[in-house]
N, C-alpha and C. Protein backbone atom coordinates (compact mmCIF):
# COMPACT_ATOMS: atom_id res chain seq x y z
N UNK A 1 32.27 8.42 -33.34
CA UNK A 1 33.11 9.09 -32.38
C UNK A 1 32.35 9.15 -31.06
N UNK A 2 33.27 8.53 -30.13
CA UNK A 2 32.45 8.92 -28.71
C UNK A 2 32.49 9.69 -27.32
N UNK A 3 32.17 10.34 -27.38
CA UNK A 3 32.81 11.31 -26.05
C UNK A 3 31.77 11.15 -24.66
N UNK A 4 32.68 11.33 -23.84
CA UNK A 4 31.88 11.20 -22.61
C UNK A 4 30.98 9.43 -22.37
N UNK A 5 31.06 8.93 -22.88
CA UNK A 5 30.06 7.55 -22.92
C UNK A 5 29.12 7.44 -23.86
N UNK A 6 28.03 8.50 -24.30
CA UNK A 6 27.57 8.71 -25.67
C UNK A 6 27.85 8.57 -26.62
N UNK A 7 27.51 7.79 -27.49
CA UNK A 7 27.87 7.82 -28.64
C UNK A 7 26.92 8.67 -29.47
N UNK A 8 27.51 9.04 -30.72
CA UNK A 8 26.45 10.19 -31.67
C UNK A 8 25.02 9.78 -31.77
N UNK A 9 24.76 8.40 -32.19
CA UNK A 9 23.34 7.84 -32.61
C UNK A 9 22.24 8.39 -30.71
N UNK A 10 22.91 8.67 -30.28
CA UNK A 10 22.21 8.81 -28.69
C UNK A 10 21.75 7.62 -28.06
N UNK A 11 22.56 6.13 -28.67
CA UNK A 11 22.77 5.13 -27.35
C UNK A 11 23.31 5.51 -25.98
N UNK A 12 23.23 5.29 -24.89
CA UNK A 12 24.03 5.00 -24.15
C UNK A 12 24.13 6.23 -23.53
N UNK A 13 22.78 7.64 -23.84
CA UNK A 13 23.41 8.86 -23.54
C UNK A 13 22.50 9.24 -22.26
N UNK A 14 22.19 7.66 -21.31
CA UNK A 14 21.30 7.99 -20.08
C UNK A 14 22.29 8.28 -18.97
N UNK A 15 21.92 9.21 -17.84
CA UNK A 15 22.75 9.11 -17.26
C UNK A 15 23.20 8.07 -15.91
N UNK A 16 24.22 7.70 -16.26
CA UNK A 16 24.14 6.65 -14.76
C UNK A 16 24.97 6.85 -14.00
N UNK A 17 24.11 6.24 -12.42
CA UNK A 17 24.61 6.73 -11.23
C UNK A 17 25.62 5.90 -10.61
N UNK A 18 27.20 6.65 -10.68
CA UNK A 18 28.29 5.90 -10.06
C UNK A 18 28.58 5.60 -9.05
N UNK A 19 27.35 5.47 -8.33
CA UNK A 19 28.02 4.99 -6.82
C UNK A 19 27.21 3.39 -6.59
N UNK A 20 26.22 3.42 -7.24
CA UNK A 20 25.26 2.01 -7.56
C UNK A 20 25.13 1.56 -8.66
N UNK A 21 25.03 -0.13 -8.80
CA UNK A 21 24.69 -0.68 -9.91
C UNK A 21 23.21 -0.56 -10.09
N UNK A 22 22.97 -0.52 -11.25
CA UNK A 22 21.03 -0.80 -11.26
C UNK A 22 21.22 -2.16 -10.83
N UNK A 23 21.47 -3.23 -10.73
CA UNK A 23 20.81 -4.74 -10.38
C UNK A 23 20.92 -4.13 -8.34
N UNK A 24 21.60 -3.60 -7.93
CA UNK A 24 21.85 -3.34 -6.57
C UNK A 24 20.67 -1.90 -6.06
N UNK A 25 20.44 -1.33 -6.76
CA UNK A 25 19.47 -0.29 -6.18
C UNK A 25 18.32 -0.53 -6.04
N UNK A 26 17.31 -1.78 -6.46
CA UNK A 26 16.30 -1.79 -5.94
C UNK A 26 16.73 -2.86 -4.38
N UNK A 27 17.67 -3.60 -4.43
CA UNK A 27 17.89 -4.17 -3.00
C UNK A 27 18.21 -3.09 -2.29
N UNK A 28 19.09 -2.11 -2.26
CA UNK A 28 19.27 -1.09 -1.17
C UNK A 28 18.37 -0.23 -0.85
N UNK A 29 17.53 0.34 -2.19
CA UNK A 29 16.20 0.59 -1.43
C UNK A 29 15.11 0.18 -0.82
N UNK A 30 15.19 -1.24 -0.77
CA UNK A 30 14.67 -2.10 0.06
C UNK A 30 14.58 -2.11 1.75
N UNK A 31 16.36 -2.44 1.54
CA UNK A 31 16.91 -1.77 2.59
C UNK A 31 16.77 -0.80 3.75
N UNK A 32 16.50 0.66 3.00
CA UNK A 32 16.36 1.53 3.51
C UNK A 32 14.81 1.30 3.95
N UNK A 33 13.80 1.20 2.93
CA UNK A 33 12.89 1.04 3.39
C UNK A 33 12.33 0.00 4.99
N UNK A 34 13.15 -0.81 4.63
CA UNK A 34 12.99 -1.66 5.49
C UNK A 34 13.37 -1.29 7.11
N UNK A 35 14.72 -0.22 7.26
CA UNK A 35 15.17 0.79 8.29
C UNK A 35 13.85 1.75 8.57
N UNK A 36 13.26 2.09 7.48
CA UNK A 36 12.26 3.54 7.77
C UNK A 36 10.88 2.94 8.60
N UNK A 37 10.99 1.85 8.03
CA UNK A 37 9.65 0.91 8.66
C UNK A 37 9.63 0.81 10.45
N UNK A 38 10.83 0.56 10.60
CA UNK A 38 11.09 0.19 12.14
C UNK A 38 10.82 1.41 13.30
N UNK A 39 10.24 2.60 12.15
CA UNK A 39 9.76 4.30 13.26
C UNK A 39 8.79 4.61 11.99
N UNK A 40 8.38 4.56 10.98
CA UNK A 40 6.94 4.89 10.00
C UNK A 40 6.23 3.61 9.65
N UNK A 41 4.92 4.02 9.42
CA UNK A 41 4.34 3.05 8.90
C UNK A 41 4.54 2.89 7.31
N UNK A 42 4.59 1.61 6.96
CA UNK A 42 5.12 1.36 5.37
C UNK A 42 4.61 2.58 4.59
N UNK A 43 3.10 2.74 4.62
CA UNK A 43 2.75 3.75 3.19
C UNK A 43 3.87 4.86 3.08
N UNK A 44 3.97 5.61 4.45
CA UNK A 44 4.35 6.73 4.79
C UNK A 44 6.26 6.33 4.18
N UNK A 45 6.99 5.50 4.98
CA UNK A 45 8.25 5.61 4.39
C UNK A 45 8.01 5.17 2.96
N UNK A 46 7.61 4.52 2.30
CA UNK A 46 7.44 4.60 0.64
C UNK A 46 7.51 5.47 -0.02
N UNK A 47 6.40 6.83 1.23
CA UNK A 47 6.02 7.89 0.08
C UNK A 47 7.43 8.96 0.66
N UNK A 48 8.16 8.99 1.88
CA UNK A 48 9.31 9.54 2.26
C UNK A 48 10.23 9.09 1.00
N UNK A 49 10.58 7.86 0.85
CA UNK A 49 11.60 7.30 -0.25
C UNK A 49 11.30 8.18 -1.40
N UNK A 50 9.90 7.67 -2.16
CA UNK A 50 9.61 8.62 -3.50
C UNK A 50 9.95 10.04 -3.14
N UNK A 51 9.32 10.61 -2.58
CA UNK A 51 9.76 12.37 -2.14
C UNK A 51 11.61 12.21 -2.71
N UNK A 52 11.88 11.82 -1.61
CA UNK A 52 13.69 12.04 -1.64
C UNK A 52 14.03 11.67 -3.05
N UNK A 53 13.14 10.34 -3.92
CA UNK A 53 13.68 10.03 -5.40
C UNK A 53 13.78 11.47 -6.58
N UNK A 54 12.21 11.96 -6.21
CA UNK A 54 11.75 12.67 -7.19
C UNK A 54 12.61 14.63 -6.91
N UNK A 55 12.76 14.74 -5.68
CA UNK A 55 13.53 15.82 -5.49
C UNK A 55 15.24 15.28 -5.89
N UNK A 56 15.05 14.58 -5.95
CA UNK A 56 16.97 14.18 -6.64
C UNK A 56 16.99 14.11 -7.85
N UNK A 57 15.78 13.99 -8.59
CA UNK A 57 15.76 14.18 -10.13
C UNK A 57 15.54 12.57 -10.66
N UNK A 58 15.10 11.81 -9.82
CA UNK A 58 14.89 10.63 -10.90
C UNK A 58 13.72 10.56 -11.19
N UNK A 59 13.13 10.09 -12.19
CA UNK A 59 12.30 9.35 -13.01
C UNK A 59 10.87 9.15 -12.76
N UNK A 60 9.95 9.33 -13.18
CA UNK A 60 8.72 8.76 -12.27
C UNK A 60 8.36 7.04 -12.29
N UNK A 61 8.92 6.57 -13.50
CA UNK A 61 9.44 5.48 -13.25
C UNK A 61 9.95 4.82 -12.40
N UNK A 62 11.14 5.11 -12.45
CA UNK A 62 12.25 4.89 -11.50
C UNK A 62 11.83 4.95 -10.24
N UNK A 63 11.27 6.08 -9.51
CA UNK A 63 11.10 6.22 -8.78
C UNK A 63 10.11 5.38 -7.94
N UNK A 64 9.04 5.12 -9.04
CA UNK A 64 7.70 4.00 -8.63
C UNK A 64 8.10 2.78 -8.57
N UNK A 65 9.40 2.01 -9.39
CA UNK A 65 10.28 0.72 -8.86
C UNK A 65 10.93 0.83 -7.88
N UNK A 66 11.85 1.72 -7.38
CA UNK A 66 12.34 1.66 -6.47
C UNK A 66 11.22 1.86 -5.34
N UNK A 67 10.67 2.63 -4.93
CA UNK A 67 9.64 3.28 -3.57
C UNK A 67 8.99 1.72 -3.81
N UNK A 68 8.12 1.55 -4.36
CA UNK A 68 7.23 0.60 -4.31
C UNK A 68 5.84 1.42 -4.59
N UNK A 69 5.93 1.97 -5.12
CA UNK A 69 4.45 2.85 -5.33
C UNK A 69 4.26 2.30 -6.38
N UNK A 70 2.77 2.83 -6.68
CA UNK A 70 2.27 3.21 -8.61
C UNK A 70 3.17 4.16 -9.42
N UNK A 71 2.74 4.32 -10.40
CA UNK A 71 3.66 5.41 -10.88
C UNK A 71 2.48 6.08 -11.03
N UNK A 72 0.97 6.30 -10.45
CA UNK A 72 0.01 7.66 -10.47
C UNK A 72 0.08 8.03 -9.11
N UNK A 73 0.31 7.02 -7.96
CA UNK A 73 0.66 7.77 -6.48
C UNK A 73 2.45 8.73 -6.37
N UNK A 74 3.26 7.81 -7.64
CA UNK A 74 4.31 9.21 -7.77
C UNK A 74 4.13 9.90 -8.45
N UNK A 75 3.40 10.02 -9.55
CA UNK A 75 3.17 11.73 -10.25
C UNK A 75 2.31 12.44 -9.26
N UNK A 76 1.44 11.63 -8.28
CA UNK A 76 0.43 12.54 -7.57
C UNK A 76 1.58 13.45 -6.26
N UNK A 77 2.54 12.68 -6.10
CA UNK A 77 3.61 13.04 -4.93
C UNK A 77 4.30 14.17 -5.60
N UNK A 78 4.59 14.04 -6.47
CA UNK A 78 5.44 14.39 -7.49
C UNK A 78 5.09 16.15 -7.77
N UNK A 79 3.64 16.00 -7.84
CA UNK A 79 3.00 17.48 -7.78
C UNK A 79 2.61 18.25 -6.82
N UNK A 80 2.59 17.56 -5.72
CA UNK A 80 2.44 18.09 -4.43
C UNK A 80 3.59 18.59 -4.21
N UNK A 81 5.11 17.83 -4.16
CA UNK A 81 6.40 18.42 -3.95
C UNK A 81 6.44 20.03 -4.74
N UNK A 82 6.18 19.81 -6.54
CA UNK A 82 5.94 21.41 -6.85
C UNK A 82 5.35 21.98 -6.42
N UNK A 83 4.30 21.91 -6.21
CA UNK A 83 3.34 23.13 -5.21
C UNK A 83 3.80 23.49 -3.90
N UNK A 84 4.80 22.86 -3.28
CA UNK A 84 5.50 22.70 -2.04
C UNK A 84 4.48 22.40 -0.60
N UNK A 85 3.97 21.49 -1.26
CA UNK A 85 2.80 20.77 -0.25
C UNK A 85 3.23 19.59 -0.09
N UNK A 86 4.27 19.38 0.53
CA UNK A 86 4.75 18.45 0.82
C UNK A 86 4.79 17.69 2.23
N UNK A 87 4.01 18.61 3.12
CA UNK A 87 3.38 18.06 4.01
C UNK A 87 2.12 17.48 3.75
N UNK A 88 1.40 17.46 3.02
CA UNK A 88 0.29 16.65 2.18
C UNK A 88 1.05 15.11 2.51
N UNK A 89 2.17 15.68 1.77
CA UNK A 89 2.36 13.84 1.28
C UNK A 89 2.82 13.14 2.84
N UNK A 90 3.53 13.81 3.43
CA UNK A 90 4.08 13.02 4.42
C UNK A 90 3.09 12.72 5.86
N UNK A 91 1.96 13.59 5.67
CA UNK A 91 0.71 12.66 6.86
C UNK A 91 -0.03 11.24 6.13
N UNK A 92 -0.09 10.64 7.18
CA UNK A 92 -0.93 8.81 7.07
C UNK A 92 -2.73 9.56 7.65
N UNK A 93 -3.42 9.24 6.36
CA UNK A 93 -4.33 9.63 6.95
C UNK A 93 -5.04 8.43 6.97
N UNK A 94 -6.67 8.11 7.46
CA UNK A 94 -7.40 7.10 7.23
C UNK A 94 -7.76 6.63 6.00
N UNK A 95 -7.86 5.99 5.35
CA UNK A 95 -8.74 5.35 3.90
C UNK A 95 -9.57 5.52 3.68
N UNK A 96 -10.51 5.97 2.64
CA UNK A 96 -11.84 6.07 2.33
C UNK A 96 -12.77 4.80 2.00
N UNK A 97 -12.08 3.78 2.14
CA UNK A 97 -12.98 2.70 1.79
C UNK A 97 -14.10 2.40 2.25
N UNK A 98 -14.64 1.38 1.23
CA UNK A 98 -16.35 0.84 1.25
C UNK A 98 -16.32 0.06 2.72
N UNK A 99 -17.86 0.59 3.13
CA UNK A 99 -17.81 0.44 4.62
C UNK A 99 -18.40 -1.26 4.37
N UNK A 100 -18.47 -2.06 5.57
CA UNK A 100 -18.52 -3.42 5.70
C UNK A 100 -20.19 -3.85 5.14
N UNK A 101 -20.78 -4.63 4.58
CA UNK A 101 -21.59 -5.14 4.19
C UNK A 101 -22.16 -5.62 5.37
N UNK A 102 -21.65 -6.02 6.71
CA UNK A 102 -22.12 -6.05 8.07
C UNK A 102 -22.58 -5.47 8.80
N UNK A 103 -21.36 -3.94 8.31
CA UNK A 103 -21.64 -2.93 9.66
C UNK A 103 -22.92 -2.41 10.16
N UNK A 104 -24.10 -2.19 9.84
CA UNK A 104 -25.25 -2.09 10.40
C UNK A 104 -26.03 -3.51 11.02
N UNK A 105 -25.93 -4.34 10.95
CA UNK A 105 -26.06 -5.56 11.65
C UNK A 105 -24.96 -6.48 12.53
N UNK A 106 -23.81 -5.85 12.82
CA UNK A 106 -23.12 -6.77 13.62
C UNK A 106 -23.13 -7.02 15.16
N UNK A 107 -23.98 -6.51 15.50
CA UNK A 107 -24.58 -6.90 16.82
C UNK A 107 -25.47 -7.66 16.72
N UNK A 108 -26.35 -7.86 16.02
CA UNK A 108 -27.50 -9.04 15.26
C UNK A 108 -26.86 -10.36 15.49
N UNK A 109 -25.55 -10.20 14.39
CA UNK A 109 -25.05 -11.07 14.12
C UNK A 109 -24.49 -12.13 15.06
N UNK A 110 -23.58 -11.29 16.00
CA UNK A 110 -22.87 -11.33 17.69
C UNK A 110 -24.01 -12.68 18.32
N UNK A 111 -25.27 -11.56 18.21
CA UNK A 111 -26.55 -12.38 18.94
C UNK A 111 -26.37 -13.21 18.69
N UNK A 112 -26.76 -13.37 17.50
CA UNK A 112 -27.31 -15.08 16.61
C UNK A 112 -26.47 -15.81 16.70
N UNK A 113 -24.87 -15.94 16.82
CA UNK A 113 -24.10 -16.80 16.81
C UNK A 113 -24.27 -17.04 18.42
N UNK A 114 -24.15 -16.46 19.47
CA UNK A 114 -24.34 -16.77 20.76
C UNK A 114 -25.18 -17.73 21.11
N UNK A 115 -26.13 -17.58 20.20
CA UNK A 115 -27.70 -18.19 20.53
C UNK A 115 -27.34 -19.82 20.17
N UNK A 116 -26.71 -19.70 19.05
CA UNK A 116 -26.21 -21.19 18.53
C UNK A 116 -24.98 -21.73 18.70
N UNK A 117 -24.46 -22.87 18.41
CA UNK A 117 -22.93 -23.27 18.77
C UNK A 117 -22.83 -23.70 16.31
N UNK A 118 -21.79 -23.04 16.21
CA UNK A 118 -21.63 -22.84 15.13
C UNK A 118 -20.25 -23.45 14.70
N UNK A 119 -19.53 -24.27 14.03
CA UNK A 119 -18.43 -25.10 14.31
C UNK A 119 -17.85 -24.52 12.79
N UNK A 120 -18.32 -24.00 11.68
CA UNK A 120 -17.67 -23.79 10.30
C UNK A 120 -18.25 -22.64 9.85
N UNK A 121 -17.04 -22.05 9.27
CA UNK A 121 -17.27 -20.79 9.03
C UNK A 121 -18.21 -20.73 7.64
N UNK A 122 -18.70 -22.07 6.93
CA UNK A 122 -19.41 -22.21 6.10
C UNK A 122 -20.82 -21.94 6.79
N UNK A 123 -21.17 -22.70 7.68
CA UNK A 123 -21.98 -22.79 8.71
C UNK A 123 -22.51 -20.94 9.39
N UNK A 124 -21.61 -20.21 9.81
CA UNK A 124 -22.03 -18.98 10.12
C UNK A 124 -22.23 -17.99 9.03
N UNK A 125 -21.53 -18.26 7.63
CA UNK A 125 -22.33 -17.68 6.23
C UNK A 125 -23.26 -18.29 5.77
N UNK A 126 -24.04 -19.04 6.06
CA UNK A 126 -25.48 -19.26 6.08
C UNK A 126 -26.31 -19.00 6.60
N UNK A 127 -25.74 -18.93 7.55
CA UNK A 127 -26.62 -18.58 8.96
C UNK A 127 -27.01 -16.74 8.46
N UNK A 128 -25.86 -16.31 8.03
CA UNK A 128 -25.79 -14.74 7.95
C UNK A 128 -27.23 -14.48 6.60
N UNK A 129 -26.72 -15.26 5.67
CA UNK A 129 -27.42 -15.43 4.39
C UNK A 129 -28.79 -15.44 4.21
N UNK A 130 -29.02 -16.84 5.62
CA UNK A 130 -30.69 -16.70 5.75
C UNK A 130 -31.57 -16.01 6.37
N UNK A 131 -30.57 -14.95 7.23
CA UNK A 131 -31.16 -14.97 8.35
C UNK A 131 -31.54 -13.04 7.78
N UNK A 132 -30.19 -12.31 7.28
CA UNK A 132 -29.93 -11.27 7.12
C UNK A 132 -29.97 -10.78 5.30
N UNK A 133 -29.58 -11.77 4.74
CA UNK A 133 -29.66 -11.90 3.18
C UNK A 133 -28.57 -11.02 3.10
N UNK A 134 -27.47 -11.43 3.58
CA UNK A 134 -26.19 -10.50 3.04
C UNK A 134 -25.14 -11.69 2.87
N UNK A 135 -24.84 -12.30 1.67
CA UNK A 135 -23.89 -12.89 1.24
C UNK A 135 -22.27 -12.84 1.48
N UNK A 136 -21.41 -13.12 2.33
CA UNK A 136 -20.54 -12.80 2.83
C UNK A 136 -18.95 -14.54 1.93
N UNK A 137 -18.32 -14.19 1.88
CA UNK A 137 -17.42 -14.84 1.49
C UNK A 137 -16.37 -15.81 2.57
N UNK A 138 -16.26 -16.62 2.66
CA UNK A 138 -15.40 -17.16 3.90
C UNK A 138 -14.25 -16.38 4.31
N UNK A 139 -13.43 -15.87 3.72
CA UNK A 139 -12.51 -14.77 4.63
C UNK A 139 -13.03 -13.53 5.07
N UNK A 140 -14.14 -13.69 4.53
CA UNK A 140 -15.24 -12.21 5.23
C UNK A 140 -15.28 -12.68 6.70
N UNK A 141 -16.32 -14.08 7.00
CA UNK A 141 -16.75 -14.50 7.98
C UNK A 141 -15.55 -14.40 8.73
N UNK A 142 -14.18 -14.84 8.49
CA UNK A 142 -13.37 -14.91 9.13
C UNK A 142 -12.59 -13.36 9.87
N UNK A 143 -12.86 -12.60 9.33
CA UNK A 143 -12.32 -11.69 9.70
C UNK A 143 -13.40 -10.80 10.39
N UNK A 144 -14.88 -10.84 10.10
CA UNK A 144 -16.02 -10.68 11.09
C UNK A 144 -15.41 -11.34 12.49
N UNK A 145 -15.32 -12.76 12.50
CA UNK A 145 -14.98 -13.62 13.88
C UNK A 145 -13.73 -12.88 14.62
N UNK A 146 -12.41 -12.26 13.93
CA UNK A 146 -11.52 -12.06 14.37
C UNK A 146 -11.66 -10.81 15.21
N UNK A 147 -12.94 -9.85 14.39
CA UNK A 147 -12.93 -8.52 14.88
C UNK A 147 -14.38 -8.43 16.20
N UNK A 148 -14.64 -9.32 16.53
CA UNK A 148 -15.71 -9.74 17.20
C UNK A 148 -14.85 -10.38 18.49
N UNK A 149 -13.86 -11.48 18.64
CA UNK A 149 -13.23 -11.81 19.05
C UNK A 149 -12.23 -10.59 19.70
N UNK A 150 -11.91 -10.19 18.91
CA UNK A 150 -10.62 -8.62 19.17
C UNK A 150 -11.42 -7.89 19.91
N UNK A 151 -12.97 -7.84 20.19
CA UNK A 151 -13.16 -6.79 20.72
C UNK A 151 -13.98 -6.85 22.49
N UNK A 152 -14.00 -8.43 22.38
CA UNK A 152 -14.24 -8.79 23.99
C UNK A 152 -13.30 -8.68 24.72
């Protein structure tokens, strides 16, 4: 016997949302995201999207497919909203990441390439290697050059 869409065995007894298909809700939240982008920076409308998911009652799942998050950056959102620290979530702050394997020598570095004419970026990670003994990877070098470049 089935009432309401449920059947007794508890198939079918999720609830679904009638105004969207699931194959259509991760494109429209795309969408939106893609609108929020054009005045926030991505992290920030992601974590706006999740907020609005998880105060509407969906899923932490759900919510981490659609937003584009993890599903431990939406349980972490997720608990901030209960505590009603929800200005937590909505500032972009800086990153804590590992500082550059350069950064205390990149004026060294600046030098030494000046001093020489250097044509491959194979060529200036050697140079770094022998000179400094810090092993650097070719999109390292490259993005050393870019931020060296960016800053004359």
């Amino acid at each position: 016997m089935e009432s309401g869409g449920a059947t007794m065995s508890g198939k079918n007894n999720a609830r679904r949302n009638p105004y969207v298909e699931d194959d259509n809700a991760t494109m429209l939240m795309g969408m939106v995201l893609s609108f929020l982008c054009l005045f926030l920076p991505k992290t920030l409308a992601k974590k706006v999207v999740c907020t609005i998911l998880l105060v509407a009652g969906a899923p932490v799942t759900r919510a981490a497919l659609l937003s584009g998050l993890t599903e431990r950056c939406v349980r972490d959102i997720g608990r901030s909203v209960r505590s009603g620290k929800v200005d937590d979530v909505l500032t972009s702050r800086k990153g804590s990441g590992r500082r550059s394997k350069t950064a205390a020598v990149e004026e060294e570095i600046i030098a030494e390439m000046s001093k020489k004419d250097y044509h491959t970026l194979q060529e200036i990670a050697d140079m770094i290697k022998e000179k400094f003994r810090i092993v650097l990877s070719l999109p390292s070098v490259s993005k050393l050059l870019k931020k060296t470049t960016s800053a004359d």
